[in-house]
C-alpha atoms as a PDB file:
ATOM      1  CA  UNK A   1       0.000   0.000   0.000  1.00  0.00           C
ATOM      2  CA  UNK A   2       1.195   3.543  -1.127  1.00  0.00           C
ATOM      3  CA  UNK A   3       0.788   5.853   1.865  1.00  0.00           C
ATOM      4  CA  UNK A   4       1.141   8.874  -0.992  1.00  0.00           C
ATOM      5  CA  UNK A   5      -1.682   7.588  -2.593  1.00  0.00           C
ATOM      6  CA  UNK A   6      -3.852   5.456  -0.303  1.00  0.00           C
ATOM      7  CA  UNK A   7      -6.520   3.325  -1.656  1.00  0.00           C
ATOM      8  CA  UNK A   8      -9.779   5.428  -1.741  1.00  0.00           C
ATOM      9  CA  UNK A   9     -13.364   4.753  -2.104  1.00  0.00           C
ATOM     10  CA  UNK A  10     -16.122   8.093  -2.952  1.00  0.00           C
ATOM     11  CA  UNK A  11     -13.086   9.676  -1.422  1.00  0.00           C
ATOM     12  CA  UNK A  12     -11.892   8.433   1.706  1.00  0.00           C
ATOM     13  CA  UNK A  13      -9.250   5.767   2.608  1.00  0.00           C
ATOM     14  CA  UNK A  14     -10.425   1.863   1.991  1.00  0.00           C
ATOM     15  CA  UNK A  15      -7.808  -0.383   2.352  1.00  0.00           C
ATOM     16  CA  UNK A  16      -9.813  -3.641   0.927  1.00  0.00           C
ATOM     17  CA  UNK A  17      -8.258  -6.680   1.904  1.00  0.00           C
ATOM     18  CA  UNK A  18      -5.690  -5.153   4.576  1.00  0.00           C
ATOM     19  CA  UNK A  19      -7.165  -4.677   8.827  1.00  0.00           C
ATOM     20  CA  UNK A  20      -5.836  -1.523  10.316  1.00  0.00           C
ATOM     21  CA  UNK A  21      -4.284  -1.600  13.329  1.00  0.00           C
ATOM     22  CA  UNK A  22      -4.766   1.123  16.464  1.00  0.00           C
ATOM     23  CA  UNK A  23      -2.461   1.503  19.235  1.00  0.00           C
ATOM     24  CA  UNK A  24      -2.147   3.799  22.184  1.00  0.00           C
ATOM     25  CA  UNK A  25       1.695   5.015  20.805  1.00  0.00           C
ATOM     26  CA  UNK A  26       4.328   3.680  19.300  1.00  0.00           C
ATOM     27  CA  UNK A  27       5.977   1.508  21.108  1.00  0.00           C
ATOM     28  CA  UNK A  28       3.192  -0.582  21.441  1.00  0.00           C
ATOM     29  CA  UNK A  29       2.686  -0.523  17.569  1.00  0.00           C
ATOM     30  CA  UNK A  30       5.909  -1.773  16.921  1.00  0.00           C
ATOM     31  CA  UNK A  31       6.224  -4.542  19.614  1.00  0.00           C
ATOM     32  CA  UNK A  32       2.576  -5.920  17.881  1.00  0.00           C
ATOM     33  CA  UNK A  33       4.259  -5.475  14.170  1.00  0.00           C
ATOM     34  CA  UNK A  34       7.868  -7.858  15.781  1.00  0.00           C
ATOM     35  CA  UNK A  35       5.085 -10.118  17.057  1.00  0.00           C
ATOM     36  CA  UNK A  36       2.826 -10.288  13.443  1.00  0.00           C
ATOM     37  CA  UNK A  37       6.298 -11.103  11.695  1.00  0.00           C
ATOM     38  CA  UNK A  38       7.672 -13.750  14.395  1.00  0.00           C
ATOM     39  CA  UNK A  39       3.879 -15.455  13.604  1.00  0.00           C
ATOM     40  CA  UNK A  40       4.402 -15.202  10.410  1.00  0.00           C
ATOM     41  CA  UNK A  41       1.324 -13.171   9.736  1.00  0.00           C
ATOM     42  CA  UNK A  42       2.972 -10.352   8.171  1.00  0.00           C
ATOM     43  CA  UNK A  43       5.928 -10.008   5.579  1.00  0.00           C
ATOM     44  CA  UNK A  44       6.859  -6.684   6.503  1.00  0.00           C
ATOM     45  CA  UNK A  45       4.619  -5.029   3.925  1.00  0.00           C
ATOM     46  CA  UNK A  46       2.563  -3.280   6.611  1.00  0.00           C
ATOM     47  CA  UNK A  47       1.643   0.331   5.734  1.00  0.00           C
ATOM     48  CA  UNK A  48       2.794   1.910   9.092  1.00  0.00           C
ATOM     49  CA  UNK A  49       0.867   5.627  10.118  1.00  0.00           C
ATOM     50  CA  UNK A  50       2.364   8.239  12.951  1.00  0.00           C
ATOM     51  CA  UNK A  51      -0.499  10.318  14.713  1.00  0.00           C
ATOM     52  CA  UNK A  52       0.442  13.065  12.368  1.00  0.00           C
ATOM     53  CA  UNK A  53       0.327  11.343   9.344  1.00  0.00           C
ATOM     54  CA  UNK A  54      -3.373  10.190  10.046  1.00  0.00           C
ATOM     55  CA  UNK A  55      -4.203  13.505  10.860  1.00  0.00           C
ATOM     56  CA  UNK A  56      -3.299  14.777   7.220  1.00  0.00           C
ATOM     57  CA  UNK A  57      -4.848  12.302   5.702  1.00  0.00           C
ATOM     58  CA  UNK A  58      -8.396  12.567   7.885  1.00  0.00           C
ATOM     59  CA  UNK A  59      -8.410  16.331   6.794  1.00  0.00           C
ATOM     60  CA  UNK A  60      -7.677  15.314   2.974  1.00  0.00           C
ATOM     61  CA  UNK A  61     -10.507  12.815   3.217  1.00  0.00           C
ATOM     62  CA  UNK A  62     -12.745  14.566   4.982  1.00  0.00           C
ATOM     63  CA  UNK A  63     -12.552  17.335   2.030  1.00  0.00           C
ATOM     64  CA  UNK A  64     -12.316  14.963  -0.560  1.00  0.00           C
ATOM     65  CA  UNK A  65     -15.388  12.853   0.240  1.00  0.00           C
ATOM     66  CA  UNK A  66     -17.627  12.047  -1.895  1.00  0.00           C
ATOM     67  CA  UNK A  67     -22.104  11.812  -0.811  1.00  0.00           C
ATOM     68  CA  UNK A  68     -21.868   8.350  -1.148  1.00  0.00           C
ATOM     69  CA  UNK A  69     -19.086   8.035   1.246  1.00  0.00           C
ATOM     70  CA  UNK A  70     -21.965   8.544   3.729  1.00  0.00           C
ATOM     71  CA  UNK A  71     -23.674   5.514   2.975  1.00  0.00           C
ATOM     72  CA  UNK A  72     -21.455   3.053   4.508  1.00  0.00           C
ATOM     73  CA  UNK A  73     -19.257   3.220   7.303  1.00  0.00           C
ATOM     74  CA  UNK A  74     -16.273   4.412   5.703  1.00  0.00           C
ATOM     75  CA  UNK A  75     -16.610   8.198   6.718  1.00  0.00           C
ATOM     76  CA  UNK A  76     -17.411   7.682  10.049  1.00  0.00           C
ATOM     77  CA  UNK A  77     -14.525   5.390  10.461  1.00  0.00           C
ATOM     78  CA  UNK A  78     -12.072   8.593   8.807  1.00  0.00           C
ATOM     79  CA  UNK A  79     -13.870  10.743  11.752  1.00  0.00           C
ATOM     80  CA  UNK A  80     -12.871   7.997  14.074  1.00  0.00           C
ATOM     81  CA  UNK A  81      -9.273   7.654  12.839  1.00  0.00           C
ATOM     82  CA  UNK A  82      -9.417  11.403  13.070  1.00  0.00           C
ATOM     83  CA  UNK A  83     -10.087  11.665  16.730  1.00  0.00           C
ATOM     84  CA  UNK A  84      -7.412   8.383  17.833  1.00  0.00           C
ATOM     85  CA  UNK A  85      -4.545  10.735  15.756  1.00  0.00           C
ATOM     86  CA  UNK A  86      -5.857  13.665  18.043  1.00  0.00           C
ATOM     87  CA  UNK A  87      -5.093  11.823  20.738  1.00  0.00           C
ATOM     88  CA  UNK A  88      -1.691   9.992  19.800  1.00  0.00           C
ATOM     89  CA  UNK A  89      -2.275   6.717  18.454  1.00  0.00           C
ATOM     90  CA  UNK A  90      -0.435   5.450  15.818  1.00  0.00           C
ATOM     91  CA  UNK A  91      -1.786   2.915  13.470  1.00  0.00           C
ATOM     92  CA  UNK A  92      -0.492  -0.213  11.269  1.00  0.00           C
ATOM     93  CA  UNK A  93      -2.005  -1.175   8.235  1.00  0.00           C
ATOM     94  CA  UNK A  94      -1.212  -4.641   7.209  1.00  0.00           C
ATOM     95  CA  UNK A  95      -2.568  -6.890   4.183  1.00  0.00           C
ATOM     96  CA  UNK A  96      -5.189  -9.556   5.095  1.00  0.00           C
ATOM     97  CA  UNK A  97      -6.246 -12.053   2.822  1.00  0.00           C
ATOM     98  CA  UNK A  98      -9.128 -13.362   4.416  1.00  0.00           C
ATOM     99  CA  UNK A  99     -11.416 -13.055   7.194  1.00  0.00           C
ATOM    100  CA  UNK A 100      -9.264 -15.750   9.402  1.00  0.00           C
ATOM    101  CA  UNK A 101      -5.957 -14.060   9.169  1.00  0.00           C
ATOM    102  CA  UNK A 102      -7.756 -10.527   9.696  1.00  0.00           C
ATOM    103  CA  UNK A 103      -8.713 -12.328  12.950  1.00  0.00           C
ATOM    104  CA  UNK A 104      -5.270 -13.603  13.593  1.00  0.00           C
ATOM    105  CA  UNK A 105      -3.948 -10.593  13.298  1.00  0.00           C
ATOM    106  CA  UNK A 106      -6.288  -8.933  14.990  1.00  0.00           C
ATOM    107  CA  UNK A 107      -5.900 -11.355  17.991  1.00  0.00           C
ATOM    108  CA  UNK A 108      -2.140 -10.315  17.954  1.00  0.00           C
ATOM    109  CA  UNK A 109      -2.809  -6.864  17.948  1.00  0.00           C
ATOM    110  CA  UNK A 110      -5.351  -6.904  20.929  1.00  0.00           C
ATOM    111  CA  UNK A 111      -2.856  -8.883  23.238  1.00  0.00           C
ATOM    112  CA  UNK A 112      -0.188  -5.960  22.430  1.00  0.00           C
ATOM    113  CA  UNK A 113      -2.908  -3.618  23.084  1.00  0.00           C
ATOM    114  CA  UNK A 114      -4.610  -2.439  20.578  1.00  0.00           C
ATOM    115  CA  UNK A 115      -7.581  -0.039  21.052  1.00  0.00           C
ATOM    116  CA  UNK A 116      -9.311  -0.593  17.475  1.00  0.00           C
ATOM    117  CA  UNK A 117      -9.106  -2.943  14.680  1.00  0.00           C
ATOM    118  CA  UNK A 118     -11.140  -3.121  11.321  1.00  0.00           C
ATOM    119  CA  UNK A 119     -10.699  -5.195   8.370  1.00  0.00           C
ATOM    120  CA  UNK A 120     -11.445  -3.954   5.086  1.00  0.00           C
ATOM    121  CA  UNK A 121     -13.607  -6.129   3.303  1.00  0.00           C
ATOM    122  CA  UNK A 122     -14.897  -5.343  -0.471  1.00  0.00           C
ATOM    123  CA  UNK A 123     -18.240  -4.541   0.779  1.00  0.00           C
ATOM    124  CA  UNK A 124     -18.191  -3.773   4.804  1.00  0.00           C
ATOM    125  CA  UNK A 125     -15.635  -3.375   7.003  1.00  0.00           C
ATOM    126  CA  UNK A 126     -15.467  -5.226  10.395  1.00  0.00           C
ATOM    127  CA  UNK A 127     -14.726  -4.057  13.931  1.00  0.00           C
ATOM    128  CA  UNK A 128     -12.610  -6.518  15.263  1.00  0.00           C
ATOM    129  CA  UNK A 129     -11.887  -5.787  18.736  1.00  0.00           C
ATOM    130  CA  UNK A 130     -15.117  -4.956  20.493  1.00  0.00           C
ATOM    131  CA  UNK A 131     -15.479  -1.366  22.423  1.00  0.00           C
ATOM    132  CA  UNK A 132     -14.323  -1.303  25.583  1.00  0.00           C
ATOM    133  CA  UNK A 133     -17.941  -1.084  26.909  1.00  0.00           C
ATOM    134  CA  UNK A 134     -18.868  -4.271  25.446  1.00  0.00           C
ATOM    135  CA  UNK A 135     -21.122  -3.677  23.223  1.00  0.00           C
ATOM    136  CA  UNK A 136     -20.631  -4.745  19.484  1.00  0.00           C
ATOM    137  CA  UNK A 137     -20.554  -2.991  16.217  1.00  0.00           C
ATOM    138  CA  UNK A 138     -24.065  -1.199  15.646  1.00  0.00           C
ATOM    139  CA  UNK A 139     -25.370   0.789  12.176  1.00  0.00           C
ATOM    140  CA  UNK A 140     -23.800   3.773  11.685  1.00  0.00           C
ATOM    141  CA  UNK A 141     -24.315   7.053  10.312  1.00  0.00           C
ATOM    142  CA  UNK A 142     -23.107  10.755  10.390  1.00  0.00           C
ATOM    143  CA  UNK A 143     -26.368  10.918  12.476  1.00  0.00           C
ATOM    144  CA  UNK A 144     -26.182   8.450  15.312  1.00  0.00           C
ATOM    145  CA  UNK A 145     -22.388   9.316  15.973  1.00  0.00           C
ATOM    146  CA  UNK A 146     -19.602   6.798  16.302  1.00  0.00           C
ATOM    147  CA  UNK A 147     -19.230   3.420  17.880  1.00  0.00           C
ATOM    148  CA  UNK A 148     -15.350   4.153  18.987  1.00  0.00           C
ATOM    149  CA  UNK A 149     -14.858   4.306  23.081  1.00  0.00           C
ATOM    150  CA  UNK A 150     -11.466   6.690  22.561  1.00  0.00           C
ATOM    151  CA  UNK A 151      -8.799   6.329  25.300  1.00  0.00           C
ATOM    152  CA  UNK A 152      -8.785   8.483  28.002  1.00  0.00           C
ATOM    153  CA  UNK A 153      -5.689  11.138  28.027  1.00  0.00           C
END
């Protein structure tokens, strides 16, 4: 994945087939990226995002998106990228060929302590660590707000 020219759909980042990765800062992100290559579930071509660098490209998307970016999830998951950068996570985007290694990786990611994972599929994207609240993914749109339980500061 080109972090120059991210893959886009109506406008804002879609990375189908890859799960990005959230994680509190970036030590954690890169102790979870040793672990995903000592399992074998990534060959180093991970797509790896600092706090600023999400920020940039939340502001390009958000400007950029297109109406039907508001059918789906897609923009509301830009907004909640948006507000993790704010607040100093860094994120890992790594290529996931199929629903089982998107949980794999995902199961990686939550034991290094990961506060968010989704995997890009071709037609939804899944949440695969559930909110700290416990309750599960729900409908979303721009008007019933977003699913994401932030850290606290």
């Amino acid at each position: 994945m080109n972090k120059s020219d991210p893959p886009r759909s109506f406008g804002v980042f879609k990375p189908v087939g890859h799960t990005v990765l959230v994680f509190p800062d970036a030590h954690a992100l890169e102790q979870a990226a040793r672990k995903l290559a000592e399992t074998g579930l990534s060959d180093g071509s991970e797509t790896r995002y600092s706090a600023q660098e999400m920020q940039a490209q939340v502001a390009s998307d958000l400007s950029n998106a297109g109406v039907l970016a508001t059918v789906g999830q897609e923009l509301n998951l830009v907004k909640v990228h948006g507000q993790l950068a704010d607040r100093g996570c860094q994120f890992l985007v790594v290529p996931t060929d199929s629903d089982a290694v998107a949980r794999r990786v995902a199961d990686v990611a939550r034991a290094g302590g990961a506060v968010a994972a989704q995997h890009y599929g071709t037609l939804l994207v899944e949440d695969l660590i559930d909110p700290a609240d416990g309750k599960g993914q729900v409908f979303e749109s721009p008007d019933r707000g977003l699913d994401a339980k932030l850290p606290t500061s």
